[in-house]
C-alpha atoms as a PDB file:
ATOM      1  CA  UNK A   1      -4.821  84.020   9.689  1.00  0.00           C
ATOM      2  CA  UNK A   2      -8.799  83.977   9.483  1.00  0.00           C
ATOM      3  CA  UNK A   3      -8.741  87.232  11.184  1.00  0.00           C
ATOM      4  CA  UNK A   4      -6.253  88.899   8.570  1.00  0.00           C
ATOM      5  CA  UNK A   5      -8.823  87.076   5.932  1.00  0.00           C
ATOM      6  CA  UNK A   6     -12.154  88.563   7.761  1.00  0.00           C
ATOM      7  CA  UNK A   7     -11.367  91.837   6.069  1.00  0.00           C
ATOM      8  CA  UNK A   8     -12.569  92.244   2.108  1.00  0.00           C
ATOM      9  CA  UNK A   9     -10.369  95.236   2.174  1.00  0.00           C
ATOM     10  CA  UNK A  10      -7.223  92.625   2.549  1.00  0.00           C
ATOM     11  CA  UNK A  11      -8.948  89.896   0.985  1.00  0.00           C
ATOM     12  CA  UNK A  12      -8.911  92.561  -2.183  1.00  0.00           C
ATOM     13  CA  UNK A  13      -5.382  93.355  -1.733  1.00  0.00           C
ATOM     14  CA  UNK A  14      -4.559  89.359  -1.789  1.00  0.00           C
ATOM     15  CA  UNK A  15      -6.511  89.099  -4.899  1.00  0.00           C
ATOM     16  CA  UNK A  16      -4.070  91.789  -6.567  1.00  0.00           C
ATOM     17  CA  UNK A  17      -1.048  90.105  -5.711  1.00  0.00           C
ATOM     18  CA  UNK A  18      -2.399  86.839  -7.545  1.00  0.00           C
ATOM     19  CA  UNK A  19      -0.977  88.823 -10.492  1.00  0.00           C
ATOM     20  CA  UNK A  20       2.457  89.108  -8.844  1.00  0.00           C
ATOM     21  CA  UNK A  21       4.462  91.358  -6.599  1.00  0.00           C
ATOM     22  CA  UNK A  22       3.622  94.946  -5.919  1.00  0.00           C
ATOM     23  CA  UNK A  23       4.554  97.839  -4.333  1.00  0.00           C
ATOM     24  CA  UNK A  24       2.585  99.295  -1.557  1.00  0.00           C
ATOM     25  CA  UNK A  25       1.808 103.033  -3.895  1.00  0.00           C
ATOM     26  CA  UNK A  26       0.701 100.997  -6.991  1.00  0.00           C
ATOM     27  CA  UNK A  27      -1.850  99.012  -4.458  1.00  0.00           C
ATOM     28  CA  UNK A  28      -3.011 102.159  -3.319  1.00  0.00           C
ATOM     29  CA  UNK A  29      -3.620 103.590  -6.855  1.00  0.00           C
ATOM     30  CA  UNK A  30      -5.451 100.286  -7.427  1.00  0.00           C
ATOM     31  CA  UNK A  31      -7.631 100.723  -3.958  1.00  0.00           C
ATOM     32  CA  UNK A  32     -10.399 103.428  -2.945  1.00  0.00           C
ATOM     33  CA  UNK A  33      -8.445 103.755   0.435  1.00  0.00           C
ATOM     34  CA  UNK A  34      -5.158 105.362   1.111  1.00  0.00           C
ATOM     35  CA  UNK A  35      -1.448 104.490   0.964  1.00  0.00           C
ATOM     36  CA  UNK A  36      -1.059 104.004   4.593  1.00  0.00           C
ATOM     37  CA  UNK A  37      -4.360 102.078   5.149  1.00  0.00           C
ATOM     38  CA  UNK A  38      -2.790  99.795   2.463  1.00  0.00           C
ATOM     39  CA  UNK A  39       0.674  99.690   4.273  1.00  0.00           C
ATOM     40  CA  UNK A  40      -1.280  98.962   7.674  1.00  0.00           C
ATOM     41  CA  UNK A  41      -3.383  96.404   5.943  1.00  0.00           C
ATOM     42  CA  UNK A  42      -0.219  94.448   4.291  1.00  0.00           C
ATOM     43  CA  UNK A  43       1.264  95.249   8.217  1.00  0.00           C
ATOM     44  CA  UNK A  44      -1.587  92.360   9.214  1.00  0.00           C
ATOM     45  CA  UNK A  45      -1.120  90.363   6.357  1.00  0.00           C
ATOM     46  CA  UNK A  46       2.451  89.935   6.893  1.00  0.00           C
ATOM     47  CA  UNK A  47       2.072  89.156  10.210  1.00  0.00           C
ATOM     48  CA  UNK A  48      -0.580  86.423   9.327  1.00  0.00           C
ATOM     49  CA  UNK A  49       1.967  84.930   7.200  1.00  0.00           C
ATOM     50  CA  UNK A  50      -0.207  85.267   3.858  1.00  0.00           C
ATOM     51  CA  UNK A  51       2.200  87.673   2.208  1.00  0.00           C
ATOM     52  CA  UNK A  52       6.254  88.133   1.864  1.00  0.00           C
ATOM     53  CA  UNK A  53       7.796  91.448   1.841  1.00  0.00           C
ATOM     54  CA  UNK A  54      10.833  92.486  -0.140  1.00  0.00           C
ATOM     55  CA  UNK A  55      12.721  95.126  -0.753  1.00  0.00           C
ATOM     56  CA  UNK A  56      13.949  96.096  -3.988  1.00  0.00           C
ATOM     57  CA  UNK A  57      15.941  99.917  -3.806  1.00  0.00           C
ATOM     58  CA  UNK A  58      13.510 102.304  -2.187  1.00  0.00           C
ATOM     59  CA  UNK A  59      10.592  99.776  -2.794  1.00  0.00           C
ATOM     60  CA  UNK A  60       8.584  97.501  -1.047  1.00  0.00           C
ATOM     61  CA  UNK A  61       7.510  94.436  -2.928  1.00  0.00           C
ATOM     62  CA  UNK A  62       4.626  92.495  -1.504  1.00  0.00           C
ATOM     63  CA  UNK A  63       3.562  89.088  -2.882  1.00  0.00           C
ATOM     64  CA  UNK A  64       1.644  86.042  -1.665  1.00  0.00           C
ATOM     65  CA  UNK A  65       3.186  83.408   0.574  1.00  0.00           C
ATOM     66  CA  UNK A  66       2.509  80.314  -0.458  1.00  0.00           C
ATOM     67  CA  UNK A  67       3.074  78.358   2.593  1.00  0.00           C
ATOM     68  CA  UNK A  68       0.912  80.582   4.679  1.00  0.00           C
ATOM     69  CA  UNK A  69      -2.465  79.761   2.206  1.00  0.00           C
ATOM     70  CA  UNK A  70      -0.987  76.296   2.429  1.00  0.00           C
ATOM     71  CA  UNK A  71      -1.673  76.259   6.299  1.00  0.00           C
ATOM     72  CA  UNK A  72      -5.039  77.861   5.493  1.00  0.00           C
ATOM     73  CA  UNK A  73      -6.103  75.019   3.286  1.00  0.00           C
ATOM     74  CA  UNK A  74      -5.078  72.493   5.954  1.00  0.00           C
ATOM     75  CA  UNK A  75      -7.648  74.536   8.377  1.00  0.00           C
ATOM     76  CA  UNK A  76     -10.575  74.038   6.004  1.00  0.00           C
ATOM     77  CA  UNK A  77      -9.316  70.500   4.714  1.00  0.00           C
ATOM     78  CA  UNK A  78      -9.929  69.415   8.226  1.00  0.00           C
ATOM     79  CA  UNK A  79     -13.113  70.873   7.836  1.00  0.00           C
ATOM     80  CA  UNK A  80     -13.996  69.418   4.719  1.00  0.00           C
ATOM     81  CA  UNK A  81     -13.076  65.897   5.681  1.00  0.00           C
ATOM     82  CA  UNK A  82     -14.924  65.973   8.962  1.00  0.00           C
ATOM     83  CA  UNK A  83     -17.929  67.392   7.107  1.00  0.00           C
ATOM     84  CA  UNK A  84     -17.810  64.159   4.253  1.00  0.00           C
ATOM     85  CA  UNK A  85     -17.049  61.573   6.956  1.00  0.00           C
ATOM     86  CA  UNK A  86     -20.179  63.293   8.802  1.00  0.00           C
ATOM     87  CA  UNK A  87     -22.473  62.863   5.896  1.00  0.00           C
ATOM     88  CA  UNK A  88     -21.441  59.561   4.659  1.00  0.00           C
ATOM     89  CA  UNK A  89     -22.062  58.528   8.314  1.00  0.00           C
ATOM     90  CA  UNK A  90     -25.652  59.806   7.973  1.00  0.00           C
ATOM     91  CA  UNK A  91     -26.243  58.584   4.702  1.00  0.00           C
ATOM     92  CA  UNK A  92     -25.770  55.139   5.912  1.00  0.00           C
ATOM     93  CA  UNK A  93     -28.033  55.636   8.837  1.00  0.00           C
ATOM     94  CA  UNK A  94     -30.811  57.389   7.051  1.00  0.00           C
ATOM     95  CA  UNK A  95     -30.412  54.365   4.516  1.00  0.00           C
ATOM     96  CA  UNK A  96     -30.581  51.640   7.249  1.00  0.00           C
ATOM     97  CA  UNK A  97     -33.632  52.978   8.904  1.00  0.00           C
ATOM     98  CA  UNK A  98     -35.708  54.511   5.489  1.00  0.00           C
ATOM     99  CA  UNK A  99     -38.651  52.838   4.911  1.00  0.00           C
ATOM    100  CA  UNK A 100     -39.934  52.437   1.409  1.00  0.00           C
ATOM    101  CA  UNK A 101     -43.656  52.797  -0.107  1.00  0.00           C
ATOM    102  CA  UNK A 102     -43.640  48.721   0.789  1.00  0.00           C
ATOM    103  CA  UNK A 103     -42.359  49.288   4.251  1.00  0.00           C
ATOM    104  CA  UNK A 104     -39.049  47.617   3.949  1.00  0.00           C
ATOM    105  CA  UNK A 105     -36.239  49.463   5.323  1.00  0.00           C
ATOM    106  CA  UNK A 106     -32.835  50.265   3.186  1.00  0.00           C
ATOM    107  CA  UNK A 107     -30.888  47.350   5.086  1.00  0.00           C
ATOM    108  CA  UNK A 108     -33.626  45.324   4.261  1.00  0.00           C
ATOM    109  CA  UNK A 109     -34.066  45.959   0.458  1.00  0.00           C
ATOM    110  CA  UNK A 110     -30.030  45.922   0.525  1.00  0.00           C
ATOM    111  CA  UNK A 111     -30.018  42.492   2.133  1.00  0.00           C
ATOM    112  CA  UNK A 112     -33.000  41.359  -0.656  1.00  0.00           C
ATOM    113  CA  UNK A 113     -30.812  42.878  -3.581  1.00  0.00           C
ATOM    114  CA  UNK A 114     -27.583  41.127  -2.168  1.00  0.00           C
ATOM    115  CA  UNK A 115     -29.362  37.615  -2.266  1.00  0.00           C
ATOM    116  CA  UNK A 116     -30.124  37.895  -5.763  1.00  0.00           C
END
């Protein structure tokens, strides 16, 4: 999926099928490259599981898949919450062992704050 993503050419596609489904020829009207770079780019896309095909007659209807940006977001959420737990970690460290303009440390002035 982050491959399929690494390319702004597909990440501009996915940002015109936020508006809803379309067909592969009104893409490439809407793109400086060409209708089969588009199809080939959708190709990946599909394969990633970020976008549905359908057909409708002699069309192709391509539109996002929800569940595939949902899988995304669980990538990064892991991410995120690693990165927060990280930080609040060091927060309380740096906290603990900063020493103010009076020399007291954060656990100390904490502790002195706590007894009043």
């Amino acid at each position: 999926m982050l491959d399929a993503l690494g390319d702004a050419r597909r990440r501009s596609i996915l940002e015109r099928l936020l508006e809803g489904p379309l067909a592969v020829g009104v893409l490439a009207q809407q793109l400086p490259i060409s209708r089969p770079a588009v199809s080939q780019h959708l190709r990946v896309l599909k394969e990633a599981e970020l976008v549905i095909e359908a057909v409708a007659g002699t069309r192709h209807l391509y539109r996002i898949n929800p569940r595939g940006f949902e899988a995304v977001r669980g990538y990064f959420d892991r991410f995120w919450t690693t990165a927060l737990d990280n930080f609040a970690a060091l927060a309380v460290v740096e906290a603990a062992t900063d020493n103010g303009p009076d020399g007291e440390s954060g656990a100390e002035r904490e502790e002195r704050r706590d007894e009043h």
